[in-house]
N, C-alpha and C. Protein backbone atom coordinates (compact mmCIF):
# COMPACT_ATOMS: atom_id res chain seq x y z
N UNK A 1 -10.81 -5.86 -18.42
CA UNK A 1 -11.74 -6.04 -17.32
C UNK A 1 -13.09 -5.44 -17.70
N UNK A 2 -14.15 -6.21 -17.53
CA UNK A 2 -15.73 -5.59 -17.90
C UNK A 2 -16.30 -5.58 -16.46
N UNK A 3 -17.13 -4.85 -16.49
CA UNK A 3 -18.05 -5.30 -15.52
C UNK A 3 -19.39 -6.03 -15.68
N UNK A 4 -19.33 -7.07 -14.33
CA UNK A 4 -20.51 -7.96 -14.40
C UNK A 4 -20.89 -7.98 -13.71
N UNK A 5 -22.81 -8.11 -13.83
CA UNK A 5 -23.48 -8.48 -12.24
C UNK A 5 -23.54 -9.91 -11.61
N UNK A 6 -23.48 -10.06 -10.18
CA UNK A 6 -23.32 -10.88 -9.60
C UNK A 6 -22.29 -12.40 -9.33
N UNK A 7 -22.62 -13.17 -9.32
CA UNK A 7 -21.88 -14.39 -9.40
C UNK A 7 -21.82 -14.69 -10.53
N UNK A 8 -20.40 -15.46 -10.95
CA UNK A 8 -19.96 -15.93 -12.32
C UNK A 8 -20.96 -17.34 -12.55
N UNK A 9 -21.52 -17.59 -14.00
CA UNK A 9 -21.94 -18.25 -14.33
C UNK A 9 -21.13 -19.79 -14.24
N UNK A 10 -20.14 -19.53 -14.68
CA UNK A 10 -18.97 -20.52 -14.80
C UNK A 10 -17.92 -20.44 -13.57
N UNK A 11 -18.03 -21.60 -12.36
CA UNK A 11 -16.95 -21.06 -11.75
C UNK A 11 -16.36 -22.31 -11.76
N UNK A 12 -15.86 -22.50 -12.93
CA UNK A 12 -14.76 -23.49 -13.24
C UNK A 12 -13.17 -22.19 -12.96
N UNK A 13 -12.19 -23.16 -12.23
CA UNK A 13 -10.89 -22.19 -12.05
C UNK A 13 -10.76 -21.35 -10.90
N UNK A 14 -12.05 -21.39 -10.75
CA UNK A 14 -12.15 -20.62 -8.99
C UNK A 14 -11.72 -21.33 -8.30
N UNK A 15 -11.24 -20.80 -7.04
CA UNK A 15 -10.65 -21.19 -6.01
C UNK A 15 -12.46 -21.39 -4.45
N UNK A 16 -11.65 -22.62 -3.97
CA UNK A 16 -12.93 -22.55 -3.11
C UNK A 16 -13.40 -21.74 -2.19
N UNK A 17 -12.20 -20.85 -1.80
CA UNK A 17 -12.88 -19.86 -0.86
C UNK A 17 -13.56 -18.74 -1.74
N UNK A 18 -13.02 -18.32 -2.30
CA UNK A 18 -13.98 -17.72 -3.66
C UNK A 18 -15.17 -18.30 -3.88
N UNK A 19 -15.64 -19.39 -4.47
CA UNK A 19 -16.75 -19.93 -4.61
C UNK A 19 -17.84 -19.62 -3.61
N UNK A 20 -16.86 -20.14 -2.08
CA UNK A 20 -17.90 -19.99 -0.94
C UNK A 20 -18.19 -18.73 -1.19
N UNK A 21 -17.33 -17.32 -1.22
CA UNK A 21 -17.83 -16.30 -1.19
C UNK A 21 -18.91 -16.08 -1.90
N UNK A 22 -19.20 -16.03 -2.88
CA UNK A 22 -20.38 -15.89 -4.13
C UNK A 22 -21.52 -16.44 -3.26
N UNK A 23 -21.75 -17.76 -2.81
CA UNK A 23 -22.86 -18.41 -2.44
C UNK A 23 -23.24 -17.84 -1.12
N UNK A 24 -22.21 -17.37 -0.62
CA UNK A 24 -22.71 -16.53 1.11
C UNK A 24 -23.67 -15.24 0.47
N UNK A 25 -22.76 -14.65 -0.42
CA UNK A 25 -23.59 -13.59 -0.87
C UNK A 25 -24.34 -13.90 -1.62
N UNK A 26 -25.04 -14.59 -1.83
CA UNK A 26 -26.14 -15.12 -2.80
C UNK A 26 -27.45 -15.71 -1.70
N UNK A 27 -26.46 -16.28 -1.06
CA UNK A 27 -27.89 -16.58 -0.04
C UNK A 27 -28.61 -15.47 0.88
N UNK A 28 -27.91 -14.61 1.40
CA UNK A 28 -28.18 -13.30 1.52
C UNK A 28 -28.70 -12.18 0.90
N UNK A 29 -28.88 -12.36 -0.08
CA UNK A 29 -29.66 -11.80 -1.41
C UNK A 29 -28.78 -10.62 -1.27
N UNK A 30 -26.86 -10.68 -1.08
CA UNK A 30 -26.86 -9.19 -1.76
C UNK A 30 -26.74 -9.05 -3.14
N UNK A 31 -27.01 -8.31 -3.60
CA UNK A 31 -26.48 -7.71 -4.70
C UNK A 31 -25.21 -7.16 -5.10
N UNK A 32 -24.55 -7.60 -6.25
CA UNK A 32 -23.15 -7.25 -6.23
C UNK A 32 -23.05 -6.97 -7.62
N UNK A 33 -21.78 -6.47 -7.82
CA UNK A 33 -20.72 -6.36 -9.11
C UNK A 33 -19.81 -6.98 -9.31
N UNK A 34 -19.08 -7.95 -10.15
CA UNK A 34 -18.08 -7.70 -10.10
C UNK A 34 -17.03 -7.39 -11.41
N UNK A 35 -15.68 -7.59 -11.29
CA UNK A 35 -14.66 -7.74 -12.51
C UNK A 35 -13.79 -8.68 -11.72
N UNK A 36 -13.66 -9.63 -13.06
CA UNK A 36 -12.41 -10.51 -12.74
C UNK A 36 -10.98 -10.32 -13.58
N UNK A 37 -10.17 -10.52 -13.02
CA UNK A 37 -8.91 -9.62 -14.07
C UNK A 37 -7.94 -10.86 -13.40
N UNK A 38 -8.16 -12.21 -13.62
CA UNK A 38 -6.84 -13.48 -13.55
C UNK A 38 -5.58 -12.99 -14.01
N UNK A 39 -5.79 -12.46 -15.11
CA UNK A 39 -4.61 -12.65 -15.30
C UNK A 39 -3.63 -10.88 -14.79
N UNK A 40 -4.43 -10.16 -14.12
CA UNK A 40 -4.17 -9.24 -13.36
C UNK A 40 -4.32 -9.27 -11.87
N UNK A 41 -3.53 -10.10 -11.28
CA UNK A 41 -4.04 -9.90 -9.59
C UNK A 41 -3.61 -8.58 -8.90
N UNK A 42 -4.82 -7.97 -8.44
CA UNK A 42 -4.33 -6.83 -7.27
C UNK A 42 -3.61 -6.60 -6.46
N UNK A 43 -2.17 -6.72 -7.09
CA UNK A 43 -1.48 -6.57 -6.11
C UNK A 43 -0.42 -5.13 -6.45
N UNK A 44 -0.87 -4.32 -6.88
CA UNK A 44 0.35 -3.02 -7.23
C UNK A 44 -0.90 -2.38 -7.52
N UNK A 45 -0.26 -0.85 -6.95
CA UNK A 45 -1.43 -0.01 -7.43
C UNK A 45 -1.81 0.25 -8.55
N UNK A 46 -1.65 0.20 -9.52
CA UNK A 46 -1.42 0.29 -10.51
C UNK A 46 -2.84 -0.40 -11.46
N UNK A 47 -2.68 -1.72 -10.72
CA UNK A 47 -3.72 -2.75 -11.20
C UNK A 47 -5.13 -1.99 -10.29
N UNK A 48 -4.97 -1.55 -8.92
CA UNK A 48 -5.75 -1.47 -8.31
C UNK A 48 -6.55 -0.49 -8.92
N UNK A 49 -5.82 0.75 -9.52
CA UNK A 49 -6.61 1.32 -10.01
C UNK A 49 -7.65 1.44 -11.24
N UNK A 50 -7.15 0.33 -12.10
CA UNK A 50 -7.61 0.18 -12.84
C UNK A 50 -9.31 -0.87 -12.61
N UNK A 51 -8.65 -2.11 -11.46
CA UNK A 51 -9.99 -2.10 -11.06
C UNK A 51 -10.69 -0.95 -10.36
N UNK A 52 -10.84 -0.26 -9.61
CA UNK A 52 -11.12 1.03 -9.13
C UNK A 52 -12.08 1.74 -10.24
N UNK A 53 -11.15 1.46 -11.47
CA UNK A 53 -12.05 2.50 -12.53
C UNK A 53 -13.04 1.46 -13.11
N UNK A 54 -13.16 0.21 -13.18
CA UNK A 54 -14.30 -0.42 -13.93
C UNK A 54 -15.21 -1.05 -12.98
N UNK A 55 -15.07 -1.02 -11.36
CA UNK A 55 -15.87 -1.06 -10.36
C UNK A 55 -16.75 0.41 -10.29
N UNK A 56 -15.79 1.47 -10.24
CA UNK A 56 -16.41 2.93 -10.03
C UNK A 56 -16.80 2.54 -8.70
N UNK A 57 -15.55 2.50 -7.65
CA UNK A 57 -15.85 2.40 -6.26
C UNK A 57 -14.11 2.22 -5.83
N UNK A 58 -13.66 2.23 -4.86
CA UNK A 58 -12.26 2.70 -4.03
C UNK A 58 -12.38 0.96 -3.58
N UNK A 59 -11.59 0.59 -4.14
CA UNK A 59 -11.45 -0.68 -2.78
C UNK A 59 -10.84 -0.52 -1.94
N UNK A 60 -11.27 -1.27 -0.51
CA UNK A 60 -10.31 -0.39 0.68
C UNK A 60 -9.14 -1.29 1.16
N UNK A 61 -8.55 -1.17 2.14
CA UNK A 61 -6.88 -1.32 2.44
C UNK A 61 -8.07 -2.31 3.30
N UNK A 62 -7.33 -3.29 3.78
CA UNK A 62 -7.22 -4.43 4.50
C UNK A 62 -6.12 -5.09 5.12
N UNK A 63 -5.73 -4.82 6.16
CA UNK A 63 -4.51 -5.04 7.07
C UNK A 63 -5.13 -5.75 8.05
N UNK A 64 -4.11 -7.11 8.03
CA UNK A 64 -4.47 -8.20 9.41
C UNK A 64 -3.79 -8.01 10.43
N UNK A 65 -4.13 -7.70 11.34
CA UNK A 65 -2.73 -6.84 12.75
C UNK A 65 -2.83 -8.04 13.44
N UNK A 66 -1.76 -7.63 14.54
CA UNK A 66 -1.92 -8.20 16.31
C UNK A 66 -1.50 -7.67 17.01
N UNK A 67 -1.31 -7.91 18.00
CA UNK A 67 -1.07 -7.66 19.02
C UNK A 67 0.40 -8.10 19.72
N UNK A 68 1.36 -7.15 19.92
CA UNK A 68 2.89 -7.83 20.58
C UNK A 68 2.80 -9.50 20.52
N UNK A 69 1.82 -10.19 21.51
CA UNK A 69 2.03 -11.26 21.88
C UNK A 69 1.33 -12.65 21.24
N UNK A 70 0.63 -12.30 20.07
CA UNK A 70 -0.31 -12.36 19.18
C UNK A 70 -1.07 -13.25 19.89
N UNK A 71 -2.07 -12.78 20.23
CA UNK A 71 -2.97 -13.42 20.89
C UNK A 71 -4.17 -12.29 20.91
N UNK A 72 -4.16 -11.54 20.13
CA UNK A 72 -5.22 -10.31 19.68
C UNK A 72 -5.37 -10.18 18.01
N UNK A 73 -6.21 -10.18 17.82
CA UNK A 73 -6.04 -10.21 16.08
C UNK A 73 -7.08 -9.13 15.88
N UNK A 74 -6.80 -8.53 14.79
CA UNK A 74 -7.52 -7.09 13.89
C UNK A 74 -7.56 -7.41 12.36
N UNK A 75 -9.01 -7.24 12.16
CA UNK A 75 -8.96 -7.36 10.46
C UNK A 75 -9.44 -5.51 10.37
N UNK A 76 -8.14 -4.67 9.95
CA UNK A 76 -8.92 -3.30 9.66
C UNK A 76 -9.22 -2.91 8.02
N UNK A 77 -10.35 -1.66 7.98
CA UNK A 77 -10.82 -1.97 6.87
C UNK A 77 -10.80 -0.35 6.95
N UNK A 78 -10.00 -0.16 5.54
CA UNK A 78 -9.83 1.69 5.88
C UNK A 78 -10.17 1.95 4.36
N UNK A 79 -10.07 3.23 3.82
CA UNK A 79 -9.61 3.83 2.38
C UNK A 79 -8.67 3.77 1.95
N UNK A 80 -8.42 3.14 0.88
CA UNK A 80 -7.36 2.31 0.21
C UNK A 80 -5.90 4.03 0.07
N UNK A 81 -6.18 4.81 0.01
CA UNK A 81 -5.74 6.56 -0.24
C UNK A 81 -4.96 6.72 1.48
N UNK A 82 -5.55 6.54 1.94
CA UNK A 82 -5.62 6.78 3.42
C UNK A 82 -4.39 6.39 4.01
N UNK A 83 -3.02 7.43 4.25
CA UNK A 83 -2.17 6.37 4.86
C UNK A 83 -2.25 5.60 6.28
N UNK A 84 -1.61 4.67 6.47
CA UNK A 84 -2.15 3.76 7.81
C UNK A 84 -0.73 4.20 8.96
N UNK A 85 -0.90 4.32 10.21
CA UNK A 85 -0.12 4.76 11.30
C UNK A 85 0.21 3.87 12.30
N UNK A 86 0.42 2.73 12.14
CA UNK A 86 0.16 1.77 13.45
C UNK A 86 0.00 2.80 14.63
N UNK A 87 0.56 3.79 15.37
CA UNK A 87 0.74 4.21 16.76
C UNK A 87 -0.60 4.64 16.31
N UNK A 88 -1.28 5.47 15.70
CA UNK A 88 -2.56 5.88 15.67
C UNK A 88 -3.82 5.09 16.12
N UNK A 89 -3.14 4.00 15.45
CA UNK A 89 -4.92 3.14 15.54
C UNK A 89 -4.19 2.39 17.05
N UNK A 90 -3.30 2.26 17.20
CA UNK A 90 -2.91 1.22 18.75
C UNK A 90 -3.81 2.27 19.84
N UNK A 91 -3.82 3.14 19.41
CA UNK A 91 -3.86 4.21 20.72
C UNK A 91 -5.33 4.03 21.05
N UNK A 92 -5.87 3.98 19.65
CA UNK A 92 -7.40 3.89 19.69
C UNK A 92 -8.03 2.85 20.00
N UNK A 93 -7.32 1.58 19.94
CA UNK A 93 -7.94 0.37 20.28
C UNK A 93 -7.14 -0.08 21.71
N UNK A 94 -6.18 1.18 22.43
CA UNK A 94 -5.91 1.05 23.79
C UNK A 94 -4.58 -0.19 23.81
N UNK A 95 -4.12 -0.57 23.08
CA UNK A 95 -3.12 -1.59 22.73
C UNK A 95 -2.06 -1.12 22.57
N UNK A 96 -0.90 -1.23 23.38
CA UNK A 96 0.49 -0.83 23.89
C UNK A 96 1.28 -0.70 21.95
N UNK A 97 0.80 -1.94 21.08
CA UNK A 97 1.45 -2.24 19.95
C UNK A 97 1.34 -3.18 19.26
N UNK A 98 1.05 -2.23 18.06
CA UNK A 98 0.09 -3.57 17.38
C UNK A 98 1.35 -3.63 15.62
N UNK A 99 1.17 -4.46 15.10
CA UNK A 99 2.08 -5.28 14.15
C UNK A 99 1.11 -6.10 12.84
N UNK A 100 1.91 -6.32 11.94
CA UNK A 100 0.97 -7.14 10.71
C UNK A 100 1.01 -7.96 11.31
N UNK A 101 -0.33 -8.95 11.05
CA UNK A 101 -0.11 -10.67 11.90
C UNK A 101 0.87 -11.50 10.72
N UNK A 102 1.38 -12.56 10.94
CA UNK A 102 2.17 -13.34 10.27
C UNK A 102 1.33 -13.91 9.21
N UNK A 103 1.67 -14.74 7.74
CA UNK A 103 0.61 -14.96 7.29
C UNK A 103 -0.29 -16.62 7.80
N UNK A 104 0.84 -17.11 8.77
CA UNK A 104 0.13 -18.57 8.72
C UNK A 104 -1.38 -18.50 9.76
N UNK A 105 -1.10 -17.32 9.95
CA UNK A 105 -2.42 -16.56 11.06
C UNK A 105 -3.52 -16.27 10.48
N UNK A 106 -3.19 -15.60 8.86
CA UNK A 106 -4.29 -14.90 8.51
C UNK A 106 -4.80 -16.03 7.88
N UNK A 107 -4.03 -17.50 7.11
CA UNK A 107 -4.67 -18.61 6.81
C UNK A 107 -5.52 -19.56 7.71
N UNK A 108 -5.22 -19.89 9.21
CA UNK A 108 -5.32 -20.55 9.63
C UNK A 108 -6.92 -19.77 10.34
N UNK A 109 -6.96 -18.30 10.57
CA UNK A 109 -8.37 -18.06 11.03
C UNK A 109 -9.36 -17.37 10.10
N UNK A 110 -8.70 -17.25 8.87
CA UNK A 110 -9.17 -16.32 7.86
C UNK A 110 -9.62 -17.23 6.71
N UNK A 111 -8.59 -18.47 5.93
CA UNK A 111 -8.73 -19.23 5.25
C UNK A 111 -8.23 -17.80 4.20
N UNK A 112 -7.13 -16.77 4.22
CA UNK A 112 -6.87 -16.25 3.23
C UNK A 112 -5.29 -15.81 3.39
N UNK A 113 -5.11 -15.03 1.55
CA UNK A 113 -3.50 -15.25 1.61
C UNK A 113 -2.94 -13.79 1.35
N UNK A 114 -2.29 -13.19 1.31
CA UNK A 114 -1.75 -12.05 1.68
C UNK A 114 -2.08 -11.47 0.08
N UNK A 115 -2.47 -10.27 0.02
CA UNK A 115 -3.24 -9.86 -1.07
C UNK A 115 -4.72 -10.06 -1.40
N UNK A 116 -5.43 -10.43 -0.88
CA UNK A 116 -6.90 -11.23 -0.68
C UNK A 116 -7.66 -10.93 0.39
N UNK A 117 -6.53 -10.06 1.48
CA UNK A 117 -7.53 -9.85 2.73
C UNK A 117 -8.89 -8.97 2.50
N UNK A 118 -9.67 -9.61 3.06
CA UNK A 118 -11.18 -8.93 2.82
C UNK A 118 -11.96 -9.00 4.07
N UNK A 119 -12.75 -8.03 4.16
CA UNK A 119 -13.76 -8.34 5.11
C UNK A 119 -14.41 -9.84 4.78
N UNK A 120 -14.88 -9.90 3.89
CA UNK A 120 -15.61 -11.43 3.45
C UNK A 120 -14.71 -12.78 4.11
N UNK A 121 -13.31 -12.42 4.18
CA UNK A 121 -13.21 -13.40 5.42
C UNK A 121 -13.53 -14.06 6.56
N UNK A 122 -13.86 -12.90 6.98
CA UNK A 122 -14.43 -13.46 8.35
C UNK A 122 -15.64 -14.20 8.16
N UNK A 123 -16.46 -14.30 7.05
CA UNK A 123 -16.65 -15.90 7.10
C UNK A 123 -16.40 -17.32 7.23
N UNK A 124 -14.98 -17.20 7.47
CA UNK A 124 -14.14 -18.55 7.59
C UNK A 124 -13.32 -18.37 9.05
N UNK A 125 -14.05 -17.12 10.20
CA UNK A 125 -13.25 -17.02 11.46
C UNK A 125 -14.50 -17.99 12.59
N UNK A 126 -14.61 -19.06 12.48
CA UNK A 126 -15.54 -19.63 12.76
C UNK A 126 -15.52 -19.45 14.53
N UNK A 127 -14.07 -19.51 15.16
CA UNK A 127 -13.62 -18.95 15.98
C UNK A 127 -13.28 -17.35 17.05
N UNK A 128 -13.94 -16.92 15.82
CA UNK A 128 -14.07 -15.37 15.97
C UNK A 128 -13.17 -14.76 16.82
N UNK A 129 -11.73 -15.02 16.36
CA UNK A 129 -10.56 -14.75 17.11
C UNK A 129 -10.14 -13.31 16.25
N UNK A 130 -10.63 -12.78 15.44
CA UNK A 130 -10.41 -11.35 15.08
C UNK A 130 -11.36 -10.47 14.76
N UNK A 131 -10.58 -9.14 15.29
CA UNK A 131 -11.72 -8.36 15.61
C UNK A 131 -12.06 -7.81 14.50
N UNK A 132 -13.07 -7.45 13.91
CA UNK A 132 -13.27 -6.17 12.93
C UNK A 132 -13.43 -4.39 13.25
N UNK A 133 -12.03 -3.88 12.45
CA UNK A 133 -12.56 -2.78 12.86
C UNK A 133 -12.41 -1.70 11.47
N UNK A 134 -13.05 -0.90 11.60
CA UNK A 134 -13.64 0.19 10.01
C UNK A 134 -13.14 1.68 10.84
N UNK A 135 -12.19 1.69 9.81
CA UNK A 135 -12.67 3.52 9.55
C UNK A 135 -13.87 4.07 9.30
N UNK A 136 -14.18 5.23 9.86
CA UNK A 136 -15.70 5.85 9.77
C UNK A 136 -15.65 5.75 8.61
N UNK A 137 -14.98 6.59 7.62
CA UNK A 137 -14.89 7.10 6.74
C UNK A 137 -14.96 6.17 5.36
N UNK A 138 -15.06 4.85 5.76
CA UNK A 138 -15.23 3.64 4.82
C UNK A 138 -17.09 3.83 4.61
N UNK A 139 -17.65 3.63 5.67
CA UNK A 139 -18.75 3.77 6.18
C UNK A 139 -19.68 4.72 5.67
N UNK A 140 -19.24 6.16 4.84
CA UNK A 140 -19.75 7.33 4.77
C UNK A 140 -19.98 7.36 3.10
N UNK A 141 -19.64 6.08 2.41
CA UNK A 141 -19.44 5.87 0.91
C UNK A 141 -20.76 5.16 0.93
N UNK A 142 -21.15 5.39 -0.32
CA UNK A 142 -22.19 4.34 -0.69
C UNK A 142 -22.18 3.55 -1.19
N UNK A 143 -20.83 2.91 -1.76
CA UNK A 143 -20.18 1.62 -2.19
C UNK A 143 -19.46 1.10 -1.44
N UNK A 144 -19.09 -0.09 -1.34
CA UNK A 144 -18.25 -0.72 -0.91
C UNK A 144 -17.45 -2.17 -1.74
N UNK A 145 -16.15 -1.38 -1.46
CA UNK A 145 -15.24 -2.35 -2.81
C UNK A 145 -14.50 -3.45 -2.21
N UNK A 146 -14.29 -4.54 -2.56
CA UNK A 146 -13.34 -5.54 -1.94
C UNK A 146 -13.11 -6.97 -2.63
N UNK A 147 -12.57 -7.34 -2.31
CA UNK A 147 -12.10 -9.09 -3.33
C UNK A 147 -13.25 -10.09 -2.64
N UNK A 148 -13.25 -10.54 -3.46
CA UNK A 148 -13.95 -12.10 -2.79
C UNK A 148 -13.39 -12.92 -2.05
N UNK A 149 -12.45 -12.21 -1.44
CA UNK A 149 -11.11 -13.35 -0.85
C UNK A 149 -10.23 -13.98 -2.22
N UNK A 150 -10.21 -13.61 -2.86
CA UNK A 150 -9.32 -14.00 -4.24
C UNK A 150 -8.81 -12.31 -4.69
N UNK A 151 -7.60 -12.17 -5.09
CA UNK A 151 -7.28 -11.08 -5.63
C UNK A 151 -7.19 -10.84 -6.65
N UNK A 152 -7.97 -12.04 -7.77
CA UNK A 152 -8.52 -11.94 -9.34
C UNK A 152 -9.24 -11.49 -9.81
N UNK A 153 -10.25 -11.20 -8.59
CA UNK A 153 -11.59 -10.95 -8.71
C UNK A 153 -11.89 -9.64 -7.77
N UNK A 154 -12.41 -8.90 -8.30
CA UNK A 154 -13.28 -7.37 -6.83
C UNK A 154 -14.65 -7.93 -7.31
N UNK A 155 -15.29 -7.38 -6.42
CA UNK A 155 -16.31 -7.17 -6.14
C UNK A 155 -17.01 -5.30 -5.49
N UNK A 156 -18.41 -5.14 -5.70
CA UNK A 156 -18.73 -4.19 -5.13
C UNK A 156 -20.06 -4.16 -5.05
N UNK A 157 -20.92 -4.09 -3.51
CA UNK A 157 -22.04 -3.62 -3.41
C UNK A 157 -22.01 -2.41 -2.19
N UNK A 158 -23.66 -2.15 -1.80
CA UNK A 158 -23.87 -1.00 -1.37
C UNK A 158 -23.18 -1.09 0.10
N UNK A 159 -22.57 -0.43 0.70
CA UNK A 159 -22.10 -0.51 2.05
C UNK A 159 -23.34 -0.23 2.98
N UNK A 160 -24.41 -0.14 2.75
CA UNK A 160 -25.66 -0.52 3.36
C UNK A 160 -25.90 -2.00 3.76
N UNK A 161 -25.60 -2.45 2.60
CA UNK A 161 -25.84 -4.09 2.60
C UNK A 161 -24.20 -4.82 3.42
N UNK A 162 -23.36 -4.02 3.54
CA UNK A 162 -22.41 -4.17 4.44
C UNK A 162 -22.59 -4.35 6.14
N UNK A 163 -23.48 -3.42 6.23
CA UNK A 163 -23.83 -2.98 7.97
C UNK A 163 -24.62 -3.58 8.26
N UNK A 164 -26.15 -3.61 7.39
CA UNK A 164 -27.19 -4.27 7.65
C UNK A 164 -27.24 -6.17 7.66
N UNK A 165 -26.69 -6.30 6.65
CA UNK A 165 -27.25 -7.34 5.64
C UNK A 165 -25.65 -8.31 6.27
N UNK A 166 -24.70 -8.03 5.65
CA UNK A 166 -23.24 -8.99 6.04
C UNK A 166 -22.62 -9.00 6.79
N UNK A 167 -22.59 -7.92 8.02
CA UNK A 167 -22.11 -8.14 8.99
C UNK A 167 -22.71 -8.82 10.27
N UNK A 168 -24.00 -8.42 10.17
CA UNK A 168 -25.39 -8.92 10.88
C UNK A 168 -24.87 -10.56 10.55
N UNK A 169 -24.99 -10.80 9.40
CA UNK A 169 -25.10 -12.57 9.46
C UNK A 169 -23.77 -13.52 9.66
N UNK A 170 -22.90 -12.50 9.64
CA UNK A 170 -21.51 -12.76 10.22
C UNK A 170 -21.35 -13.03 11.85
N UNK A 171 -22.15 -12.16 12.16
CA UNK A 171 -22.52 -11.74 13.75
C UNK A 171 -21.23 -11.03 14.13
N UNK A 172 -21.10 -9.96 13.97
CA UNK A 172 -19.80 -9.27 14.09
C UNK A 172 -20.16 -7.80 13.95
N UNK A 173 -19.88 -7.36 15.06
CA UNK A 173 -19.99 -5.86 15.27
C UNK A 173 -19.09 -4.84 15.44
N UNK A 174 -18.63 -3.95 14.27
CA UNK A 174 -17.50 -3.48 14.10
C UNK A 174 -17.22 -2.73 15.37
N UNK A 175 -15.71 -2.41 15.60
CA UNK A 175 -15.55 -1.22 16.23
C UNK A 175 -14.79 -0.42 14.98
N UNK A 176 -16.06 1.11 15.38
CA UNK A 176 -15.47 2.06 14.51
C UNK A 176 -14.35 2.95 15.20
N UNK A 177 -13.86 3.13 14.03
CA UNK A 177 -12.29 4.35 14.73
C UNK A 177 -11.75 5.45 13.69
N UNK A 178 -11.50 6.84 14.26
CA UNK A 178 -11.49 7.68 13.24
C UNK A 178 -9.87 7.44 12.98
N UNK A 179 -9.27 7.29 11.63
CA UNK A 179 -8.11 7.47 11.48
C UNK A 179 -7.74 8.64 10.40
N UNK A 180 -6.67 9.39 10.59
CA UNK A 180 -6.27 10.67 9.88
C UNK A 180 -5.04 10.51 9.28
N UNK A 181 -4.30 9.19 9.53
CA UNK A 181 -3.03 9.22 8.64
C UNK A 181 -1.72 9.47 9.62
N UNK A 182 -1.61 10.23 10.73
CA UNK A 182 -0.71 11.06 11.24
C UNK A 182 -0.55 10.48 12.95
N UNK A 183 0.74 10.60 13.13
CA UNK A 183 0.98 10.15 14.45
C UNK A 183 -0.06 10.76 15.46
C-alpha cells in the first residue's frame, strides 16, 4: 500500500459507487489521500491497521442501526478503538432499542455493502431516511479516515472539510453524542 494524492488516474476496475465518490469529492474541491489495497479489503483488523499506518489517520467504525421497527435508520460514525454499547447510544438518541439494520437496507438507501459503510454514503440517501450521527470525539481529530464506499480503497482528508465542506453539501446535520464504551 503507498500513499496517493487524490483521485486515481485510472479508474478502470472501480466500482461505480466508488467512482461517484472521487467526483463528489472533486467537485467540492476536497482534498484527499488515498491507498488502495484490492487485493487487501478492510475487513479484519489487522488489514485495518495497516491501512491506518500508511494513511497516518484512525479510520472510524461505521455502524448502520435501526430502530426495533425499522423505520428509523442511523449511520454512526465513532473511533474505530472505541468500543460501541448499543444501550448507550439508544439512551442518547432517546430510542427504547436500537439494532444493526439488515443489509438489504443499507443497499437500498445507502447504495453500500457491509464492510464499506462510510459517511460518503449518504450521498446515495437521496431520501434522507438516515440519520447521521458522530461521536464528539471523531470531531476533535484533524483527520478524518474512511473508504470511498469501497473497502479497497481509504481515503483521508481534514475533518474540517468534513463539517464545513461535505456535510454542508450533503445537507445533513449531524447529531453529536458523547460515547464512553460502557453501559
Amino acid at each position: 500500500m503507498i500513499l496517493q494524492h487524490g483521485s486515481p488516474a485510472d479508474m478502470a476496475g472501480r466500482s461505480d459507487r466508488e467512482i461517484r465518490t472521487y467526483h463528489f469529492l472533486d467537485s467540492l474541491g476536497v482534498s484527499f489521500d488515498r491507498t488502495d489495497h484490492p487485493d487487501r479489503p478492510a475487513t479484519t483488523m489487522e488489514v485495518c491497521a495497516d491501512v491506518d499506518a500508511v494513511l497516518q489517520v484512525h479510520i472510524c467504525k461505521n455502524l448502520f442501526l435501526c430502530n426495533r421497527q425499522k423505520t428509523d435508520f442511523y449511520l454512526l460514525v465513532m473511533p474505530g478503538d472505541k468500543p460501541f454499547k448499543t444501550k448507550e447510544l439508544s439512551k442518547q438518541l432517546g430510542i427504547s432499542r436500537l439494532s444493526f439494520a439488515e443489509e438489504e437496507y443499507m443497499e437500498r438507501f445507502l447504495d453500500l455493502h457491509p464492510g464499506s459503510v462510510s459517511v460518503l454514503g449518504l450521498m446515495n440517501d437521496k431520501e434522507r431516511r438516515v440519520q447521521l450521527v458522530i461521536d464528539e470525539d471523531v470531531l476533535k481529530e484533524e483527520l478524518f479516515g474512511c473508504h470511498p464506499c469501497e473497502n479497497t480503497s481509504s481515503i483521508r482528508f481534514s475533518t474540517k472539510a468534513l463539517t464545513a465542506v461535505i456535510l454542508p453539501a450533503l445537507g445533513r446535520e449531524p447529531k453529536i453524542v458523547r460515547l464512553v464504551g460502557t453501559d
